[in-house]
Protein backbone atom coordinates (compact mmCIF):
# COMPACT_ATOMS: atom_id res chain seq x y z
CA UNK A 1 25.08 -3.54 -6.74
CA UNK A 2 21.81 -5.08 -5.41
CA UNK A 3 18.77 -3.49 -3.85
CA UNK A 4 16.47 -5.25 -2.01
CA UNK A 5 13.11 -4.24 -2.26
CA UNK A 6 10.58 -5.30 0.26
CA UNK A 7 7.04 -5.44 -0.45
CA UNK A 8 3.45 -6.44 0.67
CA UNK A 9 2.09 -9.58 -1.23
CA UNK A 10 -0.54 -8.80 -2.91
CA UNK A 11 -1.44 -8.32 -6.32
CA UNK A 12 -1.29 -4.45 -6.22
CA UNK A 13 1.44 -4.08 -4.15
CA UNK A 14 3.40 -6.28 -6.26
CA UNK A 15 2.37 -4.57 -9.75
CA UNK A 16 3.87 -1.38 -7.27
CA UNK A 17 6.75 -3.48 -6.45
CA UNK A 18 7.64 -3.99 -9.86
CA UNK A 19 6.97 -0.57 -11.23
CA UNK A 20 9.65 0.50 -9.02
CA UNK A 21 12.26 -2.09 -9.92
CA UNK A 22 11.60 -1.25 -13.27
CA UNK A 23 12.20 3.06 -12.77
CA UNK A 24 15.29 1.68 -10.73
CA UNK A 25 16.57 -0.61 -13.21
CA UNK A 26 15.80 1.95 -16.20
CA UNK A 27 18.13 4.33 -14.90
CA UNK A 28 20.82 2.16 -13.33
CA UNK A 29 21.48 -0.68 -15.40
CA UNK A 30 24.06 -1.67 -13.24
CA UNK A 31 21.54 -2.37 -10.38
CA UNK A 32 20.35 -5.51 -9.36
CA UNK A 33 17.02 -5.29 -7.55
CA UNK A 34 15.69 -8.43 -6.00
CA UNK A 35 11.89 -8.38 -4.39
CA UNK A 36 11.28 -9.85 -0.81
CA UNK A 37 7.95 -10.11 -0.95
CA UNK A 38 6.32 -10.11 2.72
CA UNK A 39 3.57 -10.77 5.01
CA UNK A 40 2.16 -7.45 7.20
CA UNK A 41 0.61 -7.68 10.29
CA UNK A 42 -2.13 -5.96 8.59
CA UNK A 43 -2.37 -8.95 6.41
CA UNK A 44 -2.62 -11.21 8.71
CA UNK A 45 -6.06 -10.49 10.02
CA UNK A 46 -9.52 -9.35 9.67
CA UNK A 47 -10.32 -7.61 12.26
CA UNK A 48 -11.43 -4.11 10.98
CA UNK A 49 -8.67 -1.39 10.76
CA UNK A 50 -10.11 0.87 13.63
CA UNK A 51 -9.58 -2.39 15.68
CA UNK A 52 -5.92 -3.22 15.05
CA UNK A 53 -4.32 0.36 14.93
CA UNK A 54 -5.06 1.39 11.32
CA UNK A 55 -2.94 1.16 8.37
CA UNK A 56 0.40 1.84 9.81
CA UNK A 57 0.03 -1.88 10.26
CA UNK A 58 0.62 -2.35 6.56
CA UNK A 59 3.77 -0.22 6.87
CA UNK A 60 5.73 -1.47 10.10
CA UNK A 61 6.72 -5.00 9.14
CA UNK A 62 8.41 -3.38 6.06
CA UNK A 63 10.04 -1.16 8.05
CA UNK A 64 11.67 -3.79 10.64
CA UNK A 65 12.85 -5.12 7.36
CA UNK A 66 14.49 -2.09 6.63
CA UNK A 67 16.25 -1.85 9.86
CA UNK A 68 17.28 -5.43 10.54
CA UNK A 69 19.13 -5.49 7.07
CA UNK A 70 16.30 -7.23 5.16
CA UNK A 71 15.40 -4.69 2.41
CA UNK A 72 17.04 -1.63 1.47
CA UNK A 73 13.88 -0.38 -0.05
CA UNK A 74 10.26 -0.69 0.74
CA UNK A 75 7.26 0.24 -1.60
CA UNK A 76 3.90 1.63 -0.52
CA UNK A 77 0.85 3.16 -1.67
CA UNK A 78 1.89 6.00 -0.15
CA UNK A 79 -1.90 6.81 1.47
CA UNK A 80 -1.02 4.06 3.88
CA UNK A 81 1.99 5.68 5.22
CA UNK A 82 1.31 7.20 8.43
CA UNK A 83 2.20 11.04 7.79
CA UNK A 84 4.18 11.15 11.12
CA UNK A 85 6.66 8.61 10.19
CA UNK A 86 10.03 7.63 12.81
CA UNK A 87 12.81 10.11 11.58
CA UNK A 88 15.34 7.21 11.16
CA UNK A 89 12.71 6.73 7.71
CA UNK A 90 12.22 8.79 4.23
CA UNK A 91 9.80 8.88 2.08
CA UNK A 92 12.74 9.07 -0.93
CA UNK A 93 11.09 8.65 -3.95
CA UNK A 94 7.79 9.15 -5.02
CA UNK A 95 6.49 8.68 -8.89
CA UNK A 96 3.76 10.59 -11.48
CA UNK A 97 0.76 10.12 -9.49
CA UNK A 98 -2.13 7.79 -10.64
CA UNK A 99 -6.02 9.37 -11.08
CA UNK A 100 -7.12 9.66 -6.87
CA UNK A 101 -10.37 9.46 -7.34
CA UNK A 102 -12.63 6.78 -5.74
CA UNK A 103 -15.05 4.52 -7.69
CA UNK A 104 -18.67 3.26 -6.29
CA UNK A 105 -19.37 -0.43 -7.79
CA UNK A 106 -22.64 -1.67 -7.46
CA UNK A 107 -24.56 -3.93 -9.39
CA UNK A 108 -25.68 -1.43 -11.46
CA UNK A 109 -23.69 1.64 -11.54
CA UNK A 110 -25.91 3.61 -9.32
CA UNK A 111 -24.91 6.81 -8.23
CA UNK A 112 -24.70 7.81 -4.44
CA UNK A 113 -28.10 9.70 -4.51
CA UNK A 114 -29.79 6.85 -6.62
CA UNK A 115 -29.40 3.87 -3.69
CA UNK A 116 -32.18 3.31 -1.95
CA UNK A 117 -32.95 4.10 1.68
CA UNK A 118 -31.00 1.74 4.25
CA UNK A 119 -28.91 0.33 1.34
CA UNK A 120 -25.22 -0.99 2.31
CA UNK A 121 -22.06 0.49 1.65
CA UNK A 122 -18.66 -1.54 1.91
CA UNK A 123 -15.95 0.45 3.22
CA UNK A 124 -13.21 0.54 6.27
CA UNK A 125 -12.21 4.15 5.29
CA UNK A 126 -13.45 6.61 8.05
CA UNK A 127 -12.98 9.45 5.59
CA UNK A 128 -15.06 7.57 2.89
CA UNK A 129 -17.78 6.61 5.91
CA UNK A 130 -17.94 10.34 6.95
CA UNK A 131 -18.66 11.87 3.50
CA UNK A 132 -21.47 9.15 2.43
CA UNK A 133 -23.36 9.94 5.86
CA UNK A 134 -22.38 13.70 5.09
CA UNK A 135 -24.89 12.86 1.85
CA UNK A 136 -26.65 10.03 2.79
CA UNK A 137 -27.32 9.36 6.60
CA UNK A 138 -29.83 7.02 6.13
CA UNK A 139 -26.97 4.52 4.34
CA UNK A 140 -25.37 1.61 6.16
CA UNK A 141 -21.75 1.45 6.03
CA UNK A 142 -20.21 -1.68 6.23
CA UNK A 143 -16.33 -2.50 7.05
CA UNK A 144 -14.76 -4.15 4.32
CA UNK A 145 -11.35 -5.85 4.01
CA UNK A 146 -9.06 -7.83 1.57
CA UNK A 147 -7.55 -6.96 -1.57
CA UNK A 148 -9.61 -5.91 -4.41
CA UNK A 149 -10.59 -9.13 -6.13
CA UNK A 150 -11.62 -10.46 -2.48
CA UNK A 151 -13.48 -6.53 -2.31
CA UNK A 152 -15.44 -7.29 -5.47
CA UNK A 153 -16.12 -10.65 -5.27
CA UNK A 154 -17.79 -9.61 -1.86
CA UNK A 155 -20.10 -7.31 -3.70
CA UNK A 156 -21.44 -9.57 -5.85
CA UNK A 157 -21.38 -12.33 -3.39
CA UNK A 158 -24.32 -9.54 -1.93
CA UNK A 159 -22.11 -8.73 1.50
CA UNK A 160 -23.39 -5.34 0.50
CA UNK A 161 -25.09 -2.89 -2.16
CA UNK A 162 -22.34 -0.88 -3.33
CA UNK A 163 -18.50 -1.03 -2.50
CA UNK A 164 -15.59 1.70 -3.03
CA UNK A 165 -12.43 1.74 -3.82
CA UNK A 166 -9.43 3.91 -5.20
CA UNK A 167 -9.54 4.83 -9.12
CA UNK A 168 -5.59 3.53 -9.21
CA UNK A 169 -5.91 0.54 -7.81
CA UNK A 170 -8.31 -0.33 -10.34
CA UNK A 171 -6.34 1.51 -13.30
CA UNK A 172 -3.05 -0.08 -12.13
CA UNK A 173 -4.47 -3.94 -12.10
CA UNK A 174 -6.13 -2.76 -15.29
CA UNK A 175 -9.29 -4.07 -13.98
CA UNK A 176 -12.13 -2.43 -16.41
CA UNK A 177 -15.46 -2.85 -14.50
CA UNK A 178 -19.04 -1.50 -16.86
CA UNK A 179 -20.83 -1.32 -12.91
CA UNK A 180 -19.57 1.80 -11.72
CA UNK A 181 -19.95 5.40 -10.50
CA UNK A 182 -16.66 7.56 -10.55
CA UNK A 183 -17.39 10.19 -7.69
CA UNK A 184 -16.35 14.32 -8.31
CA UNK A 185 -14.20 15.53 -5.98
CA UNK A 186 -16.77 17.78 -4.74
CA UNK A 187 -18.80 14.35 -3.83
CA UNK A 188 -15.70 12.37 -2.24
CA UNK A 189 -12.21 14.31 -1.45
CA UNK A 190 -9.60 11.97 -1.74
CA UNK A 191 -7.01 10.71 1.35
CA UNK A 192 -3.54 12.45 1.44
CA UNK A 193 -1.22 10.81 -1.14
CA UNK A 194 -3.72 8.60 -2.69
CA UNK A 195 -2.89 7.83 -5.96
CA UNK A 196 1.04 8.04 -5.07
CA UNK A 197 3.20 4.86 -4.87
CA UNK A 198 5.76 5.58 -2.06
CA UNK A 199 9.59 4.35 -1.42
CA UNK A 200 10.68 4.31 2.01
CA UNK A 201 14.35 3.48 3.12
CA UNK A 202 16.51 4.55 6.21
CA UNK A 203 17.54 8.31 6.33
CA UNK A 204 21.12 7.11 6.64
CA UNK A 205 21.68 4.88 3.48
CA UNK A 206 22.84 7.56 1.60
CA UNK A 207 24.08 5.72 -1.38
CA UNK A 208 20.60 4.16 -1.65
CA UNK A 209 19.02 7.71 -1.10
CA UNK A 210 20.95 9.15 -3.90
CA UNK A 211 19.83 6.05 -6.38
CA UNK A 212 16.08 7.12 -5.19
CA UNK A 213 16.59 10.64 -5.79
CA UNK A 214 17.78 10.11 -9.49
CA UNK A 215 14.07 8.58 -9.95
CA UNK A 216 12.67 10.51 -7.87
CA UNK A 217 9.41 12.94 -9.40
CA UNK A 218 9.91 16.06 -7.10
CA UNK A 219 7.23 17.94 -8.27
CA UNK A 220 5.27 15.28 -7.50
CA UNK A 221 6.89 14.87 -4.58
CA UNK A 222 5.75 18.38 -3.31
CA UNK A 223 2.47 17.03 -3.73
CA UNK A 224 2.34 14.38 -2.08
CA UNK A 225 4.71 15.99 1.24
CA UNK A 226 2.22 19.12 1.31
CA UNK A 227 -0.87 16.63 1.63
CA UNK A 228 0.61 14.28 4.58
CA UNK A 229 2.20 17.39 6.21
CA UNK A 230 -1.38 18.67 6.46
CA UNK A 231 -2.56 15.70 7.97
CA UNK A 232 0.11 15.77 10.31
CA UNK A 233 -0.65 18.85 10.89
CA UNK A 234 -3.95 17.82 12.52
CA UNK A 235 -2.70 14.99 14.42
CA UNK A 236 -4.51 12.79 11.92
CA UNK A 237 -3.90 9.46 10.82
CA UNK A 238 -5.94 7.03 8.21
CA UNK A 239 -8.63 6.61 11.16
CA UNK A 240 -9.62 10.32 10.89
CA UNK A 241 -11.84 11.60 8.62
CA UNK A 242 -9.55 14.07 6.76
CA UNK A 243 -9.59 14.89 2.91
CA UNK A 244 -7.13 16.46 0.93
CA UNK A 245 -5.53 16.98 -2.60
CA UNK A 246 -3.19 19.43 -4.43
CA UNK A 247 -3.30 19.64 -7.77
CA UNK A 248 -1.59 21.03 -10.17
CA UNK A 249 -2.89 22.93 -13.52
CA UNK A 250 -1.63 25.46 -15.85
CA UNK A 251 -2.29 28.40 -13.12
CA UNK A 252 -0.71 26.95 -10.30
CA UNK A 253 -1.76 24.53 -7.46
CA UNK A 254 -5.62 23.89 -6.35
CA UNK A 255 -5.52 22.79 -2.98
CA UNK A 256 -9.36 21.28 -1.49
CA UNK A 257 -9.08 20.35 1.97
CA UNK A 258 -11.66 18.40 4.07
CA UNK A 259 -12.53 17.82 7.78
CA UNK A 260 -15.68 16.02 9.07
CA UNK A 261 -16.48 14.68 12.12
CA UNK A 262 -17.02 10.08 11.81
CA UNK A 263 -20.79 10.52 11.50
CA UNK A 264 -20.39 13.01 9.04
CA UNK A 265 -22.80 15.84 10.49
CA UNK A 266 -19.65 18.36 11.11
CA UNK A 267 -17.66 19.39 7.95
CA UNK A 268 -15.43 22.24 7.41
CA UNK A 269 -14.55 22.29 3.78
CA UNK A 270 -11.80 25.22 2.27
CA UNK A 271 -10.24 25.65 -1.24
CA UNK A 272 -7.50 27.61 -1.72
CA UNK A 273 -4.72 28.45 -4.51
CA UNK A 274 -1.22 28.40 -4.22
CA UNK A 275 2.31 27.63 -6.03
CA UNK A 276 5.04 25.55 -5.41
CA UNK A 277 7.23 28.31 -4.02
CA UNK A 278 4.47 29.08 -1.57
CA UNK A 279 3.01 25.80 -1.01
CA UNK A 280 4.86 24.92 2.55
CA UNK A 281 3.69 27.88 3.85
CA UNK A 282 0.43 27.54 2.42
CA UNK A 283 -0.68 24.08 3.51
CA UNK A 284 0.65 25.41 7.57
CA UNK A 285 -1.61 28.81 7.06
CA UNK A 286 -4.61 26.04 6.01
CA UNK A 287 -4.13 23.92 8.68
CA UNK A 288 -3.47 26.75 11.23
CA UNK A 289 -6.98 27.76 10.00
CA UNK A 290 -8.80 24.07 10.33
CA UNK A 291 -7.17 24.27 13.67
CA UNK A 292 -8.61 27.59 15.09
CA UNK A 293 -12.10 26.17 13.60
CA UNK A 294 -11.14 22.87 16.41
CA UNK A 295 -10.55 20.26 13.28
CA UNK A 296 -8.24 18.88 15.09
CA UNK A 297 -11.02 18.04 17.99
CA UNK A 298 -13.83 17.41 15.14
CA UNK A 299 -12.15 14.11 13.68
CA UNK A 300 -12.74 12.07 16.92
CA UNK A 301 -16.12 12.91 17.35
């Protein structure tokens, strides 16, 4: 049997790519998994994110792909799946999820607090924007694309003081930089799912479907379903300024949930404990209580 597996082409999605053929091929060494390595229409501009619809843009070409034939698989960092996907889709396999934190470079490894006034800040991510000006209003953000060598080059090309990006991206290209800050989580609350690589294929392949649910981490998977059904929840997508993680430790599952408004100036920040027996019900009794406290109206201000 062969799988195809579409994927972005970049460097990171293609490390992604091929951590997934290799899970696939681990377990089923009677699969064949070929890569079709493809352009987005996220890809194929510049135009900040908030201008071209968001990150769902990364997503859709692979998606045509899956319904046209093209792939049977498609691979994504998983916090640029919209959390409302089409219900012909699944999110079928997800994997142990790399550190979510995010990283501030800079030239010298200054901390948030330690820039000085009117200092620039490379970013596209609203939810990144909102908590620097939740800390630091007097900060420029600056929108920021390209993959993470283009990123960093940027930076020290002086396009702007300090630059962030995700923790994994940087563990997974094994890119070791001396230069940088690794925020808490009190400081920057991760997006829903970052951290997990995603594998999306049509609800009704089942045969495909079963060969992703024999990799499949679904602890891990409860994870990452309980974050994007929160953001769902809201109405949110990767423009809004929403914040969440569940983590598990030896007591159970933490859950921190943010909502801030773009400029930052409105938060509404809740931590709560649950388990995964409870943790559906959990993350709808959390959002049901962002909602009564209008989160839902707070992220488009």
């Amino acid at each position: 049997m062969k799988i195809k597996l579409a994927t972005r082409q970049s460097e990171l999605a293609l490390f992604q790519a091929n951590y997934v053929m290799n899970k696939i091929q681990t377990h089923h060494s009677d699969v064949e998994v070929e890569l079709v390595p493809m352009s987005s229409d996220g890809d194929q501009t510049d135009k900040p994110l908030y201008e071209i619809g968001g990150k769902g843009l990364f997503v859709t070409k692979l998606e045509s792909a899956l319904e046209n034939g093209e792939a049977d698989i498609a691979v994504h960092s998983l916090k640029d799946v919209p959390a409302k996907i089409d219900m012909k889709y699944s999110i079928a396999a997800v994997f142990k999820r790399e550190d979510p934190s995010d990283i501030l470079l800079s030239i010298n490894g200054s901390s948030l607090v330690d820039f000085p006034a009117n200092s620039s800040i490379g970013t596209s991510s609203p939810r990144r924007k909102a908590q620097i000006l939740r800390k630091r209003a007097d900060l420029n953000i600056i929108p920021v694309r390209g993959n993470i060598a283009t990123r960093i080059r940027k930076l020290h090309e002086g396009h702007f003081d300090g630059l962030i990006v995700a923790k994994a991206a940087l563990n997974r290209l094994n890119i070791e930089l001396t230069n940088a800050y690794e925020f808490s989580m009190q400081e920057m609350l991760p997006a829903a799912s970052q951290g997990f690589i995603g594998v999306e294929c049509l609800k009704s392949n089942e045969e495909i479907i079963s060969i992703m649910s024999s990799i499949n981490n679904s602890s891990e998977m409860a994870l990452a379903n309980a974050e994007r059904e929160f953001v769902a929840s809201l109405n949110g997508s990767c423009l809004s300024p929403i914040a969440i993680l569940c983590k598990e430790d030896v007591y159970g599952i933490n859950i921190s949930a943010k909502v801030l408004s773009q400029n930052g100036q409105k938060e509404i920040y809740r931590e709560i404990r649950s388990s995964h027996e409870n943790l559906t019900k959990d993350i709808h009794s959390l959002a049901d209580d962002f909602i009564s406290n209008d989160a839902h109206l707070i992220i488009l201000e």
